[in-house]
PDB file of N, CA and C in Angstrom:
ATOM      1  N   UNK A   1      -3.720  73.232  30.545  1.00  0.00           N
ATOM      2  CA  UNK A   1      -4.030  71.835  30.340  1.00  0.00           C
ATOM      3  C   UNK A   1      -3.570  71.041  31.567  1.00  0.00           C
ATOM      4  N   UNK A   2      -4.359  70.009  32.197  1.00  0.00           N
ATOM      5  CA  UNK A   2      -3.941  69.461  33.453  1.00  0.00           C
ATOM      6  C   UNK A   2      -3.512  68.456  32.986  1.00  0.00           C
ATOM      7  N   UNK A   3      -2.594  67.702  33.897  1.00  0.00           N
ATOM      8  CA  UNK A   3      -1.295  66.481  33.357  1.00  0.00           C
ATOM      9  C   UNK A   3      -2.755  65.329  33.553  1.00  0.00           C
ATOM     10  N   UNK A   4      -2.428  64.437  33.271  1.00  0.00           N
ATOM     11  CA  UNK A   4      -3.078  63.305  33.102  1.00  0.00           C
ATOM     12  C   UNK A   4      -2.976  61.876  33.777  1.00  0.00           C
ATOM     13  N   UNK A   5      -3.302  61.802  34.844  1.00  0.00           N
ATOM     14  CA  UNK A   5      -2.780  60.993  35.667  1.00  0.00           C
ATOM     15  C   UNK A   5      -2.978  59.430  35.110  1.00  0.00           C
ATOM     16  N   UNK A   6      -1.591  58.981  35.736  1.00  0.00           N
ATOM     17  CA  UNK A   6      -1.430  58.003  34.734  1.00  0.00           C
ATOM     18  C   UNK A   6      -2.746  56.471  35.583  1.00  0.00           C
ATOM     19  N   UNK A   7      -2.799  56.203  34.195  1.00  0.00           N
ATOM     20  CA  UNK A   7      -3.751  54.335  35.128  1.00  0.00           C
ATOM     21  C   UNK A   7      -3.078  53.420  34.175  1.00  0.00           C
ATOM     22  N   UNK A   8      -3.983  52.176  34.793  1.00  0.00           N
ATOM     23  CA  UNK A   8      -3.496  50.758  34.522  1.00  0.00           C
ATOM     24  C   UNK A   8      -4.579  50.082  34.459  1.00  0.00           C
ATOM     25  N   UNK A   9      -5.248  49.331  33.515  1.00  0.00           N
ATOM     26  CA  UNK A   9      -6.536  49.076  32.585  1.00  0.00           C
ATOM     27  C   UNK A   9      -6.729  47.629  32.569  1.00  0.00           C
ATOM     28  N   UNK A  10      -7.342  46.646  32.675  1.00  0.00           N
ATOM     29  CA  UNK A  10      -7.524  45.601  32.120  1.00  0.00           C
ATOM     30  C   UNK A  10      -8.922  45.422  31.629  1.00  0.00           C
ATOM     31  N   UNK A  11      -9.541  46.274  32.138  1.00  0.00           N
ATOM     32  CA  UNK A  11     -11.520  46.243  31.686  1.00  0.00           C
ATOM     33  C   UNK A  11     -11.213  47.846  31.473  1.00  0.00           C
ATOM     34  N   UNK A  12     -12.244  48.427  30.399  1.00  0.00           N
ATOM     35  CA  UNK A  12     -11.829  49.925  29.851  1.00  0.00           C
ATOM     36  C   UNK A  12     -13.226  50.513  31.094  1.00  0.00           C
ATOM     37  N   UNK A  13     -12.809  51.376  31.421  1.00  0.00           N
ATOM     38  CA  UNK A  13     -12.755  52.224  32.285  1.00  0.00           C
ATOM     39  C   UNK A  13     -12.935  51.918  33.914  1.00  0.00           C
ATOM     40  N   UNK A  14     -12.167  50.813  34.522  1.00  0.00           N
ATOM     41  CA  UNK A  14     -12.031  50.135  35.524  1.00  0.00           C
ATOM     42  C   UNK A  14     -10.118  50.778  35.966  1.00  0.00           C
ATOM     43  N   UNK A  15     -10.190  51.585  36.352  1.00  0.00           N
ATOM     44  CA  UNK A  15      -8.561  51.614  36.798  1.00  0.00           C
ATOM     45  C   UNK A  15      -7.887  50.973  37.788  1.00  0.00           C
ATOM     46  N   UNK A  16      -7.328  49.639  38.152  1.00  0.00           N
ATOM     47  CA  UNK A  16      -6.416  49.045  38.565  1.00  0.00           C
ATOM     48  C   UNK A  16      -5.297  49.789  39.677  1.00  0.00           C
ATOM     49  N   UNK A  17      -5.197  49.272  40.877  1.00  0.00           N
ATOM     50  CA  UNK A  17      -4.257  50.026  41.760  1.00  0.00           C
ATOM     51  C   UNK A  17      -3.053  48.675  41.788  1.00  0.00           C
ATOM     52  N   UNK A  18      -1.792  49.295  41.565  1.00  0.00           N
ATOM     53  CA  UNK A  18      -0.710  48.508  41.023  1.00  0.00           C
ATOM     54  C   UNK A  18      -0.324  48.523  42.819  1.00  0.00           C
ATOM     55  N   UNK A  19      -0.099  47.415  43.210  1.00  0.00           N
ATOM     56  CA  UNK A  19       0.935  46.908  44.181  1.00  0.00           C
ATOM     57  C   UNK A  19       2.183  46.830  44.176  1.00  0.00           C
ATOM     58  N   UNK A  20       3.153  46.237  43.133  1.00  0.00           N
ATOM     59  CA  UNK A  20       4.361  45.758  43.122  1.00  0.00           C
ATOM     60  C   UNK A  20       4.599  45.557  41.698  1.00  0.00           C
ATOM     61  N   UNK A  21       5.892  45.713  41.255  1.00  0.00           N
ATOM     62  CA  UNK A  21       6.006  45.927  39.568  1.00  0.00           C
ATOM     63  C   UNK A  21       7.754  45.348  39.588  1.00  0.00           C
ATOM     64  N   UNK A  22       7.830  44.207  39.122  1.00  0.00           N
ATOM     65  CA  UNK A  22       9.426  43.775  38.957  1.00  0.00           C
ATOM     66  C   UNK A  22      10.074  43.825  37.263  1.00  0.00           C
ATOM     67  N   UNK A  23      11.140  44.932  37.214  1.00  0.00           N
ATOM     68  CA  UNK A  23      11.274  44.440  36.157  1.00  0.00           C
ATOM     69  C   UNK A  23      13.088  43.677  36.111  1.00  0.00           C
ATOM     70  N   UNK A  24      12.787  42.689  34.621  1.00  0.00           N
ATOM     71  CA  UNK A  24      14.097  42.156  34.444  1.00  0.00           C
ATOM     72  C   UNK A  24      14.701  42.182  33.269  1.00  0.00           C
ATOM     73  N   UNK A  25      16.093  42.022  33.062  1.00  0.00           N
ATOM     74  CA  UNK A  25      16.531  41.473  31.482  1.00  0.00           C
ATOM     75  C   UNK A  25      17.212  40.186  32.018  1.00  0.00           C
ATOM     76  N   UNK A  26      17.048  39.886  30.465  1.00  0.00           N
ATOM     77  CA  UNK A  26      17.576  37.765  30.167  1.00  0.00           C
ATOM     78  C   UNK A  26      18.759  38.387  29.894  1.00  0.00           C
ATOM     79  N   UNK A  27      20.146  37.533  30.716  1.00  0.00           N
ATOM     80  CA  UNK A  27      21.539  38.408  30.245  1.00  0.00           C
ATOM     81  C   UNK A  27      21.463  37.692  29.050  1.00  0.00           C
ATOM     82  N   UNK A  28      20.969  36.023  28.397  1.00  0.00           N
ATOM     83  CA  UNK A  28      22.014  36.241  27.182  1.00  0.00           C
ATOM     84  C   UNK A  28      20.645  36.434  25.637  1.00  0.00           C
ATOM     85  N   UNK A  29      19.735  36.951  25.942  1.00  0.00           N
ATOM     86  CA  UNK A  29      18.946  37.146  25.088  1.00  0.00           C
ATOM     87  C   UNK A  29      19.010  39.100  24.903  1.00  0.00           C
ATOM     88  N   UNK A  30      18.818  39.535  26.296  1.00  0.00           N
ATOM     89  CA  UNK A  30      18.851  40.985  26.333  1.00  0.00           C
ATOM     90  C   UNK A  30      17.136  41.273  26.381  1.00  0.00           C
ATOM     91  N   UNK A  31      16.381  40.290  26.291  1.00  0.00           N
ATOM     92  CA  UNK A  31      14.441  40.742  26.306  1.00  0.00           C
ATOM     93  C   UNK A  31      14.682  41.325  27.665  1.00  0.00           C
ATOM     94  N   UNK A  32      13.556  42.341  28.194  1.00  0.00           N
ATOM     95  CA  UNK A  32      13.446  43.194  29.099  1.00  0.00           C
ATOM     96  C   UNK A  32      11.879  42.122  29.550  1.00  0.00           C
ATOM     97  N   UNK A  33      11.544  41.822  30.786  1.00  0.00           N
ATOM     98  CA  UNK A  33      10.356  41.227  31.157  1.00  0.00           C
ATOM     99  C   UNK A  33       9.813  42.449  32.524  1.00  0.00           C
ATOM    100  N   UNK A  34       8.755  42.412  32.331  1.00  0.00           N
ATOM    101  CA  UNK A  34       7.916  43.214  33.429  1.00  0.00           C
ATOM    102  C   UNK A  34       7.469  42.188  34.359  1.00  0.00           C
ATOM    103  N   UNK A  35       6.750  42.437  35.322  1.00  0.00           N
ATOM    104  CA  UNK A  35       6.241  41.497  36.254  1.00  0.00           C
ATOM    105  C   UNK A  35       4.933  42.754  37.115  1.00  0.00           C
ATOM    106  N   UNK A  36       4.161  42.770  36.804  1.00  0.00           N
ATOM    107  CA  UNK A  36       3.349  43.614  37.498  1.00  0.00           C
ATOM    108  C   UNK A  36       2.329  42.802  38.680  1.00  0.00           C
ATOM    109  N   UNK A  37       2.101  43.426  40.041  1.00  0.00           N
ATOM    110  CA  UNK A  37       1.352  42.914  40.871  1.00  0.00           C
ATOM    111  C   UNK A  37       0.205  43.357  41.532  1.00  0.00           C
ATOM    112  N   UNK A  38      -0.457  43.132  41.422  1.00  0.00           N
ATOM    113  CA  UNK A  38      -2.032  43.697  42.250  1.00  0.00           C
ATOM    114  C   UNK A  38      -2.466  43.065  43.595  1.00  0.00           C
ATOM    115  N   UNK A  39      -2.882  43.432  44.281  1.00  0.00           N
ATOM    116  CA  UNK A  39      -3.497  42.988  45.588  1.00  0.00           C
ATOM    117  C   UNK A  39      -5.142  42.460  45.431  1.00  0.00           C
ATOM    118  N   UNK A  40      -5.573  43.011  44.504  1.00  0.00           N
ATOM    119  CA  UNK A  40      -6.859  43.440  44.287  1.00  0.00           C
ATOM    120  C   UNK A  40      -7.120  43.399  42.838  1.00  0.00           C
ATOM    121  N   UNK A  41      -8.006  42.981  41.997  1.00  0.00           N
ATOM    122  CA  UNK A  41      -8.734  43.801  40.850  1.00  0.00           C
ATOM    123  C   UNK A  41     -10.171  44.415  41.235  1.00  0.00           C
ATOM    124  N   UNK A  42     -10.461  45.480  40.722  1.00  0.00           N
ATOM    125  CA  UNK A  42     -11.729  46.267  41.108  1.00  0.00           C
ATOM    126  C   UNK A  42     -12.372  45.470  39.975  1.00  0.00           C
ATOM    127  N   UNK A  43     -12.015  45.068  38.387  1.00  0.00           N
ATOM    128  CA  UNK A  43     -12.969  44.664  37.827  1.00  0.00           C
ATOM    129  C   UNK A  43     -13.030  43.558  38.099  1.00  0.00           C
ATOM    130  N   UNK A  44     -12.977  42.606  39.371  1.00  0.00           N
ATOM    131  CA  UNK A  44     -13.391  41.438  39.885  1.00  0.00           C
ATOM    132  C   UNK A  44     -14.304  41.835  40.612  1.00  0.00           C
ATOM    133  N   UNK A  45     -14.027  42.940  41.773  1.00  0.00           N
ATOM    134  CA  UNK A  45     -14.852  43.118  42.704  1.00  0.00           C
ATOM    135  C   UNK A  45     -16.625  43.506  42.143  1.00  0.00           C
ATOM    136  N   UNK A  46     -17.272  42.620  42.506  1.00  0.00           N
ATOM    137  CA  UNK A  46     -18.685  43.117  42.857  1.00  0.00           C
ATOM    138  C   UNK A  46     -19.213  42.941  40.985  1.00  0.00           C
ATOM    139  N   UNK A  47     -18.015  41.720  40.427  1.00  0.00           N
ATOM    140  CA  UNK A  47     -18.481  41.374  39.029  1.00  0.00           C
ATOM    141  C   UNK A  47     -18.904  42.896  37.976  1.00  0.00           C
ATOM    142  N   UNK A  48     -17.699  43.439  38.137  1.00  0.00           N
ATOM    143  CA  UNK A  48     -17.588  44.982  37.356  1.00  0.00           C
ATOM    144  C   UNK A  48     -17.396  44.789  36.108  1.00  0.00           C
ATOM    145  N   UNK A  49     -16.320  43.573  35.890  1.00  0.00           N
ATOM    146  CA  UNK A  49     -15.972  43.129  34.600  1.00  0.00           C
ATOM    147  C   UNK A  49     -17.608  42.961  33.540  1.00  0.00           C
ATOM    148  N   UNK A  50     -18.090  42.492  33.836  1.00  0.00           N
ATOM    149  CA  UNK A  50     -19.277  42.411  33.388  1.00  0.00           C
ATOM    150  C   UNK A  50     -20.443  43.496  32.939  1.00  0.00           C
ATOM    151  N   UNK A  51     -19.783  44.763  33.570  1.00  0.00           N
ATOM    152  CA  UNK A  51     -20.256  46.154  32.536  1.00  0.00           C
ATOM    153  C   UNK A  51     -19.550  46.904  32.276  1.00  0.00           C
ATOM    154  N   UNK A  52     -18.143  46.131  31.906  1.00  0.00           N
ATOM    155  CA  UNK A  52     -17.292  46.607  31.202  1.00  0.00           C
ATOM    156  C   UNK A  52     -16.779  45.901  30.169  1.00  0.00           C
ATOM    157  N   UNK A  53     -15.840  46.493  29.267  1.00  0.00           N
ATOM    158  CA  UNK A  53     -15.503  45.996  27.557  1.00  0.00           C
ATOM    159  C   UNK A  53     -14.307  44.913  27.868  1.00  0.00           C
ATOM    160  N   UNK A  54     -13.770  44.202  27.957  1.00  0.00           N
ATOM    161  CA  UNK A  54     -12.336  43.563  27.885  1.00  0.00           C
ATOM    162  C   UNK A  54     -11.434  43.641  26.754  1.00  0.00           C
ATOM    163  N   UNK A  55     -10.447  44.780  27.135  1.00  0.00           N
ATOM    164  CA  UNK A  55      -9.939  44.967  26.220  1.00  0.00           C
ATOM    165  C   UNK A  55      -8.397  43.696  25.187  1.00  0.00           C
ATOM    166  N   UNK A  56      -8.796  42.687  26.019  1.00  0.00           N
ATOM    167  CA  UNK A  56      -7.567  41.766  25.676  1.00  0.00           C
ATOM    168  C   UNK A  56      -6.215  41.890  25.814  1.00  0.00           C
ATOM    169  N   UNK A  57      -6.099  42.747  26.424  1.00  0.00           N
ATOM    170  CA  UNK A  57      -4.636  43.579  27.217  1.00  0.00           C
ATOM    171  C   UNK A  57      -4.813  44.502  27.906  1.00  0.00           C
ATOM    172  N   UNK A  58      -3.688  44.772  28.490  1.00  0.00           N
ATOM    173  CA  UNK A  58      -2.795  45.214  29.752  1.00  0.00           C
ATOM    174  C   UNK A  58      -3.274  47.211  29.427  1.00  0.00           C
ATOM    175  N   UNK A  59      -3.942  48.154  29.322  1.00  0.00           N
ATOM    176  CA  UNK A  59      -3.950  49.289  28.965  1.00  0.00           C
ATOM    177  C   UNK A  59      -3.275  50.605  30.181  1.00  0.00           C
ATOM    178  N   UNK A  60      -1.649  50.993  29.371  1.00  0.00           N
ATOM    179  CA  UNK A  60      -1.602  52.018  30.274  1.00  0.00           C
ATOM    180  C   UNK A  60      -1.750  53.141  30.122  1.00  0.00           C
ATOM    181  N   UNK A  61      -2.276  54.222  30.261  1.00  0.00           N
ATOM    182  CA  UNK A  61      -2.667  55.500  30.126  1.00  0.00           C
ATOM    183  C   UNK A  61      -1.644  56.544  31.091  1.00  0.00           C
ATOM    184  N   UNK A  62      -1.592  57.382  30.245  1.00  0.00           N
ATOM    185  CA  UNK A  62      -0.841  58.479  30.896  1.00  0.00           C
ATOM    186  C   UNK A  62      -0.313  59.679  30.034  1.00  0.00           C
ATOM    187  N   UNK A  63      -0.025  61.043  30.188  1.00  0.00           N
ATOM    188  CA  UNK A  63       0.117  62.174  29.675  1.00  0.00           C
ATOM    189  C   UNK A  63       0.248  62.113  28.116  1.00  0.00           C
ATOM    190  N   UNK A  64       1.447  60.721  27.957  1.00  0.00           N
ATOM    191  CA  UNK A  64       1.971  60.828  26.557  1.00  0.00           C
ATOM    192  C   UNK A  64       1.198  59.956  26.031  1.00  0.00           C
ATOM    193  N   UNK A  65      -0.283  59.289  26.381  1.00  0.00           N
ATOM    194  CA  UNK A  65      -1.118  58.622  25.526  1.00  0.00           C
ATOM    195  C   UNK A  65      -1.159  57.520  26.156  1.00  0.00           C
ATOM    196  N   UNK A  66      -1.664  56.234  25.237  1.00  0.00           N
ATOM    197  CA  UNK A  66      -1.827  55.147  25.571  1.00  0.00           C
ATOM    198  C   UNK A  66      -1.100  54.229  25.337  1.00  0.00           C
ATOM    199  N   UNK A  67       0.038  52.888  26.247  1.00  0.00           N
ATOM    200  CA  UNK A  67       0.402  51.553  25.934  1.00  0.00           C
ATOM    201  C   UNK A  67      -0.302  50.645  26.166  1.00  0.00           C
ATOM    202  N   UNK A  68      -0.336  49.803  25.106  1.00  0.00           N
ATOM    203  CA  UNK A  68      -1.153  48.424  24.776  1.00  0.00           C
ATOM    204  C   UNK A  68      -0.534  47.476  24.755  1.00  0.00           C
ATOM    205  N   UNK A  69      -0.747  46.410  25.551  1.00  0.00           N
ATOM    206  CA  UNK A  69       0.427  45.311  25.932  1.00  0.00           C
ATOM    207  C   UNK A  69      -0.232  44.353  26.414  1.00  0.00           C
ATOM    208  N   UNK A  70       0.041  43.266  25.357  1.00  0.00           N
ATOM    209  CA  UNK A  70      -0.527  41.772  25.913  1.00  0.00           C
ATOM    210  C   UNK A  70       0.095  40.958  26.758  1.00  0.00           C
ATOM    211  N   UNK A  71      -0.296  40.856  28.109  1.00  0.00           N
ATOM    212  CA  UNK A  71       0.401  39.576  28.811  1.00  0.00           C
ATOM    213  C   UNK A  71       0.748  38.449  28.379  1.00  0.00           C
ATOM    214  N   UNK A  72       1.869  38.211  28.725  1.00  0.00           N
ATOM    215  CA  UNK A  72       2.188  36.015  28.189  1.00  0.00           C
ATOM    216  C   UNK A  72       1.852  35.755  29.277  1.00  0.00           C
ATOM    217  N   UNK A  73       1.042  36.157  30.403  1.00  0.00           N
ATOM    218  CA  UNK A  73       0.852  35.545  30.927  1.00  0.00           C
ATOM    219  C   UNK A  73      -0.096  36.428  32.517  1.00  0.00           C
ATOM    220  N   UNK A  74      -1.022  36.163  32.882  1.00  0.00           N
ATOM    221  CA  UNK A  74      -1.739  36.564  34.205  1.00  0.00           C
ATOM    222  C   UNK A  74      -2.033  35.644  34.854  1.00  0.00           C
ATOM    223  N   UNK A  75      -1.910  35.695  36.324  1.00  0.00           N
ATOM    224  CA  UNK A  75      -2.118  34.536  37.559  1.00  0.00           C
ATOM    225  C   UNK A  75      -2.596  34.967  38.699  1.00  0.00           C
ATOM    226  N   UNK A  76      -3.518  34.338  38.798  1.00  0.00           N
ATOM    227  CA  UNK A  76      -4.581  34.541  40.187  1.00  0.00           C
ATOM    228  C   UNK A  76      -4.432  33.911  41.696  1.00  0.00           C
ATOM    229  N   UNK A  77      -3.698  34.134  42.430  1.00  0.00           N
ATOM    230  CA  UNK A  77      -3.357  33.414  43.275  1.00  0.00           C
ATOM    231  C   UNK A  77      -3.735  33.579  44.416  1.00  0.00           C
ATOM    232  N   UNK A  78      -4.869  32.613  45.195  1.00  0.00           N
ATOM    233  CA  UNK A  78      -5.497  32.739  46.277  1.00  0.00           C
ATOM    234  C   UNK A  78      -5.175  32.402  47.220  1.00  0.00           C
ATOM    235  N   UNK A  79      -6.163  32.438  48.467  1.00  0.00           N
ATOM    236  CA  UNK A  79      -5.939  32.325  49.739  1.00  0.00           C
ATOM    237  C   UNK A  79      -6.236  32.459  50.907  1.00  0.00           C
ATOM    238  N   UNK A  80      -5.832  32.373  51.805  1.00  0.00           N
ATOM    239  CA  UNK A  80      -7.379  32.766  52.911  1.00  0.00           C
ATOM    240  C   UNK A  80      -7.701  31.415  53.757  1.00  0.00           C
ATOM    241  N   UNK A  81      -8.297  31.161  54.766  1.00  0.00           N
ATOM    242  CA  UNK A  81      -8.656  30.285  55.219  1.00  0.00           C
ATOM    243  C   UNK A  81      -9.426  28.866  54.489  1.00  0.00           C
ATOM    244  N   UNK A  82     -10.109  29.310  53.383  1.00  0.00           N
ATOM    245  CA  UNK A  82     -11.026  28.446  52.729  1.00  0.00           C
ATOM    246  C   UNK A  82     -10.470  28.230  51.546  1.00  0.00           C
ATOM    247  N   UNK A  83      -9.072  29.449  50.840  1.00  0.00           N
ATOM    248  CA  UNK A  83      -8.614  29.293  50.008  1.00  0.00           C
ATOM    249  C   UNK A  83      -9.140  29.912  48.576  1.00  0.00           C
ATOM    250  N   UNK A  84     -10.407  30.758  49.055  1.00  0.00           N
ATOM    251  CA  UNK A  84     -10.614  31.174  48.278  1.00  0.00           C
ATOM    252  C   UNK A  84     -10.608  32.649  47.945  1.00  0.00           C
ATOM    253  N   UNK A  85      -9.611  33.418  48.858  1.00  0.00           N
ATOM    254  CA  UNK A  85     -10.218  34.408  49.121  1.00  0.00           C
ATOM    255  C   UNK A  85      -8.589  35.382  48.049  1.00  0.00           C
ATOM    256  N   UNK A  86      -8.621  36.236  47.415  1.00  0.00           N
ATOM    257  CA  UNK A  86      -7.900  36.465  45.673  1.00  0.00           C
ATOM    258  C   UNK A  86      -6.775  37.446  46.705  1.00  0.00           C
ATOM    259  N   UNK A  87      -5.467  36.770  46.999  1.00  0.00           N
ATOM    260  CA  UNK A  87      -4.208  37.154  47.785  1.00  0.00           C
ATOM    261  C   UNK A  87      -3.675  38.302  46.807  1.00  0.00           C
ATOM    262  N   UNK A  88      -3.620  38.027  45.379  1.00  0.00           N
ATOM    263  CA  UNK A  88      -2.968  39.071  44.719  1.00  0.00           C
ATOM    264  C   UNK A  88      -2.928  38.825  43.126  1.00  0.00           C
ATOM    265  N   UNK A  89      -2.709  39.103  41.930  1.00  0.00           N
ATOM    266  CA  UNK A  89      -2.958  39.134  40.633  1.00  0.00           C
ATOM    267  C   UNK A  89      -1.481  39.020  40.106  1.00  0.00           C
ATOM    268  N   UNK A  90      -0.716  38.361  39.361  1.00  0.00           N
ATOM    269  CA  UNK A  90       0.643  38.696  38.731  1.00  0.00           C
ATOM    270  C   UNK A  90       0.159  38.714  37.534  1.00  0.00           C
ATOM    271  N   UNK A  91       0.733  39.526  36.588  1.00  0.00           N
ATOM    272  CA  UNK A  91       0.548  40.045  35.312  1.00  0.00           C
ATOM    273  C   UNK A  91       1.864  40.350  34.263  1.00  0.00           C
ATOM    274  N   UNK A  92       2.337  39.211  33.879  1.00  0.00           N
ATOM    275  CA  UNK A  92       3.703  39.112  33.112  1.00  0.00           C
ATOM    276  C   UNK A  92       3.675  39.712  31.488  1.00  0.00           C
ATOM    277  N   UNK A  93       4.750  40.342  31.230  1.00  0.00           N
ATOM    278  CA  UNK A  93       5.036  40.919  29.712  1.00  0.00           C
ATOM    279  C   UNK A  93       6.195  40.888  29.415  1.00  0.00           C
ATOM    280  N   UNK A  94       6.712  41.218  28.234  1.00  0.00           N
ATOM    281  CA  UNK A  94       7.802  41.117  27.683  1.00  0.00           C
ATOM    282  C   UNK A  94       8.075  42.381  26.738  1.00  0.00           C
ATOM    283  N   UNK A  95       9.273  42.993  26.828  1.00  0.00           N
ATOM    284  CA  UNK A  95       9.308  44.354  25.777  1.00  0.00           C
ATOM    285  C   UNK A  95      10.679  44.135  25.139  1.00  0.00           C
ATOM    286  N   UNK A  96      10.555  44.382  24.107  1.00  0.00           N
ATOM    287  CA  UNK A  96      11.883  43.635  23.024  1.00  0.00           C
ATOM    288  C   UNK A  96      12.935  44.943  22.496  1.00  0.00           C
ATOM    289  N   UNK A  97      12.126  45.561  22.674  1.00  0.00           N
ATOM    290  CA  UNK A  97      12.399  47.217  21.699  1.00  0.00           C
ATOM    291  C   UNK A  97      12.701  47.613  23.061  1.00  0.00           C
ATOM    292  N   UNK A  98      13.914  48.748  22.760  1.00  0.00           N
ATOM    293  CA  UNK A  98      14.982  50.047  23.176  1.00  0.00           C
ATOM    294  C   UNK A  98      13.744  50.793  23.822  1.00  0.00           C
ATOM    295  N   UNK A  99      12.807  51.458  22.359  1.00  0.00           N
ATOM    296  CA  UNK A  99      12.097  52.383  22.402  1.00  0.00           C
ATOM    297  C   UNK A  99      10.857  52.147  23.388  1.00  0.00           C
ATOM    298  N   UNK A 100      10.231  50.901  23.424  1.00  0.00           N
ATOM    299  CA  UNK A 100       9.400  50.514  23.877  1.00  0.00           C
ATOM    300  C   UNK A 100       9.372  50.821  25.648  1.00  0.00           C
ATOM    301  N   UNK A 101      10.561  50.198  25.532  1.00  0.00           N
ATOM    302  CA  UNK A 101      10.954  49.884  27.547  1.00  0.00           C
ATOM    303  C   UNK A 101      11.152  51.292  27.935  1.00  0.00           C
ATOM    304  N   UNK A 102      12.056  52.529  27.089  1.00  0.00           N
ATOM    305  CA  UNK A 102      11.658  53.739  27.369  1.00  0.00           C
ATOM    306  C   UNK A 102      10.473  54.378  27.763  1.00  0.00           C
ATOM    307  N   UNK A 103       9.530  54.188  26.993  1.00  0.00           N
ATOM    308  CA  UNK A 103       8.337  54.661  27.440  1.00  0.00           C
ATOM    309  C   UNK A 103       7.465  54.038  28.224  1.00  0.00           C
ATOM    310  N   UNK A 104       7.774  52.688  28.788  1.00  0.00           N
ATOM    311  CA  UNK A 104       7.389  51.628  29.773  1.00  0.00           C
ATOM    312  C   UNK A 104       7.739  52.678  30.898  1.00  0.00           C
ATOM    313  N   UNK A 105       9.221  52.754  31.065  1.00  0.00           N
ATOM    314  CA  UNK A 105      10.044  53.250  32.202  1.00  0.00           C
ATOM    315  C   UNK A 105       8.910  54.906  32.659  1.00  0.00           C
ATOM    316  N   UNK A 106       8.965  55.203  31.268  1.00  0.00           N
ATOM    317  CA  UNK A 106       8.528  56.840  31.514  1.00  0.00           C
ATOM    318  C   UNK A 106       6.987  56.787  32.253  1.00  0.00           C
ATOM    319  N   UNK A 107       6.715  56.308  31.539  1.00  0.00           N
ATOM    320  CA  UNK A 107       4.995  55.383  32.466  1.00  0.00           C
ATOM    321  C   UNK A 107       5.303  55.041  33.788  1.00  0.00           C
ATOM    322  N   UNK A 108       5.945  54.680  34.019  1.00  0.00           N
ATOM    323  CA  UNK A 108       6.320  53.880  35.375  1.00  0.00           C
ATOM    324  C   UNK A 108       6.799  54.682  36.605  1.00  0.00           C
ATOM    325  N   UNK A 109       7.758  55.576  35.996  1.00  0.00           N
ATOM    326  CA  UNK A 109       8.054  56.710  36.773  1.00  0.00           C
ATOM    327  C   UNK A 109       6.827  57.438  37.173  1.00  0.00           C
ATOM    328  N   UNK A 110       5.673  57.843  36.061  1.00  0.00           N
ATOM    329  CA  UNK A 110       4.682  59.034  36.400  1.00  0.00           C
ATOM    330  C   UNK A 110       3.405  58.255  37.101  1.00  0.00           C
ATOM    331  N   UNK A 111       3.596  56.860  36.956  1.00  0.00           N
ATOM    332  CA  UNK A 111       2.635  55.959  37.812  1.00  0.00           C
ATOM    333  C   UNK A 111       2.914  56.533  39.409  1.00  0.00           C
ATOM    334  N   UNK A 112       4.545  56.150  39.405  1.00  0.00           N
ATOM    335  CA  UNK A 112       5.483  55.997  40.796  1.00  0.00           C
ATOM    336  C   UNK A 112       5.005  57.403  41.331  1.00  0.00           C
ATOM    337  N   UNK A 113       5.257  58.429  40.912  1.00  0.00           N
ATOM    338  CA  UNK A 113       4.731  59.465  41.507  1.00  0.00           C
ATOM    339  C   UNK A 113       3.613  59.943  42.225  1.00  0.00           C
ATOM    340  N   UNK A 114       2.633  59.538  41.020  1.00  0.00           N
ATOM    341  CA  UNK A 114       1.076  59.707  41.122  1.00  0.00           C
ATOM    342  C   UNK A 114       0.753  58.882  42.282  1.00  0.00           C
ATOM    343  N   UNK A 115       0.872  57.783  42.773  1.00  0.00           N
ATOM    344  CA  UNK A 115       0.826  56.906  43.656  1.00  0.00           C
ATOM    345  C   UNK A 115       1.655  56.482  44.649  1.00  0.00           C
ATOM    346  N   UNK A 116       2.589  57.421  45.261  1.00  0.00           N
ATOM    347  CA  UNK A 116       3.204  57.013  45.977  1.00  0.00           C
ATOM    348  C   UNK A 116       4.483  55.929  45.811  1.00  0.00           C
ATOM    349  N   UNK A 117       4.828  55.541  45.348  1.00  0.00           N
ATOM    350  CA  UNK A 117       5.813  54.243  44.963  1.00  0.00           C
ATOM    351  C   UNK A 117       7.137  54.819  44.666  1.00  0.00           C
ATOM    352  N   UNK A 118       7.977  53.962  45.478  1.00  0.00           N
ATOM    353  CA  UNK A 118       9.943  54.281  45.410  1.00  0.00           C
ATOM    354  C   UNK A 118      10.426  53.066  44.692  1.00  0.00           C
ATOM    355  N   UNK A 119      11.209  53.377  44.067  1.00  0.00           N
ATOM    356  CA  UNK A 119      11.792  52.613  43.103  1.00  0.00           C
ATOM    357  C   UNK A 119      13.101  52.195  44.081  1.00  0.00           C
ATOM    358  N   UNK A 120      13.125  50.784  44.087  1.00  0.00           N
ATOM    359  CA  UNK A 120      14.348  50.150  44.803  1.00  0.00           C
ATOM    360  C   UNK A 120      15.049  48.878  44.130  1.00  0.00           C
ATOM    361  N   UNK A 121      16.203  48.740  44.627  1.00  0.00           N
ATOM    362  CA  UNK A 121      16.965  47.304  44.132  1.00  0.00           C
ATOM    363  C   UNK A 121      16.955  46.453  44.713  1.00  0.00           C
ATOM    364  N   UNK A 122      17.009  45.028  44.156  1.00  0.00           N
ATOM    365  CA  UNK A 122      16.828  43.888  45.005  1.00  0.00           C
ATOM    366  C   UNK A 122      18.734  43.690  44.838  1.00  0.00           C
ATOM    367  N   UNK A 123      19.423  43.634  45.926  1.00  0.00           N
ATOM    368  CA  UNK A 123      20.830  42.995  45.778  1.00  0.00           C
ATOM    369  C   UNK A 123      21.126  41.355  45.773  1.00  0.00           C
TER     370      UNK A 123
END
């Protein structure tokens, strides 16, 4: 059986190339927040979204199945000479559960792999 390389979904079968991914906790609440970043959406490019399904969340795929996760929040932030030209995508969530952020993390790791990406600290 071959491993299953992991993706990142916002239109179903459009896979997303992740740029930058911050995560945090609130010290006096303890919520865990994601911060995911794109350079790019492919289901923008060339109006893809449009023969594809919208799934109303965030879809990550990988070996151990599928996470489904609604943003509080996505932002489009442009730029370019004319200002119009799409600088990068932020894509905010929130995970409340122990169990949850575990298998966030475990996703994240087999993303990190699959794609090149080092996990570092901001001091």
């Amino acid at each position: 059986m071959s491993e299953q390389i992991p993706t990142i979904q916002f239109f179903e079968g459009i896979s997303e190339e992740l740029a930058d991914v911050s995560l945090r906790r609130n010290r006096s609440t303890g919520t865990k927040s994601v911060l995911m970043v794109f350079k790019q959406l492919k289901a923008v490019e060339n109006f893809n979204s449009f023969k594809s399904r919208f799934s109303n969340a965030l879809r990550l795929t990988d070996s151990e199945g599928e996470i489904t996760v609604e943003p509080s929040g996505v932002k489009f932030i442009f730029g370019g000479p004319e200002g119009d030209d799409l600088a990068r995508v932020e894509c905010k969530f929130e995970i409340d559960r122990d169990d949850h952020w575990e298998r966030f993390i475990r996703f994240m790791n087999r993303y990190a792999e699959a794609n090149g990406m080092a996990y570092g600290e901001n001091k």
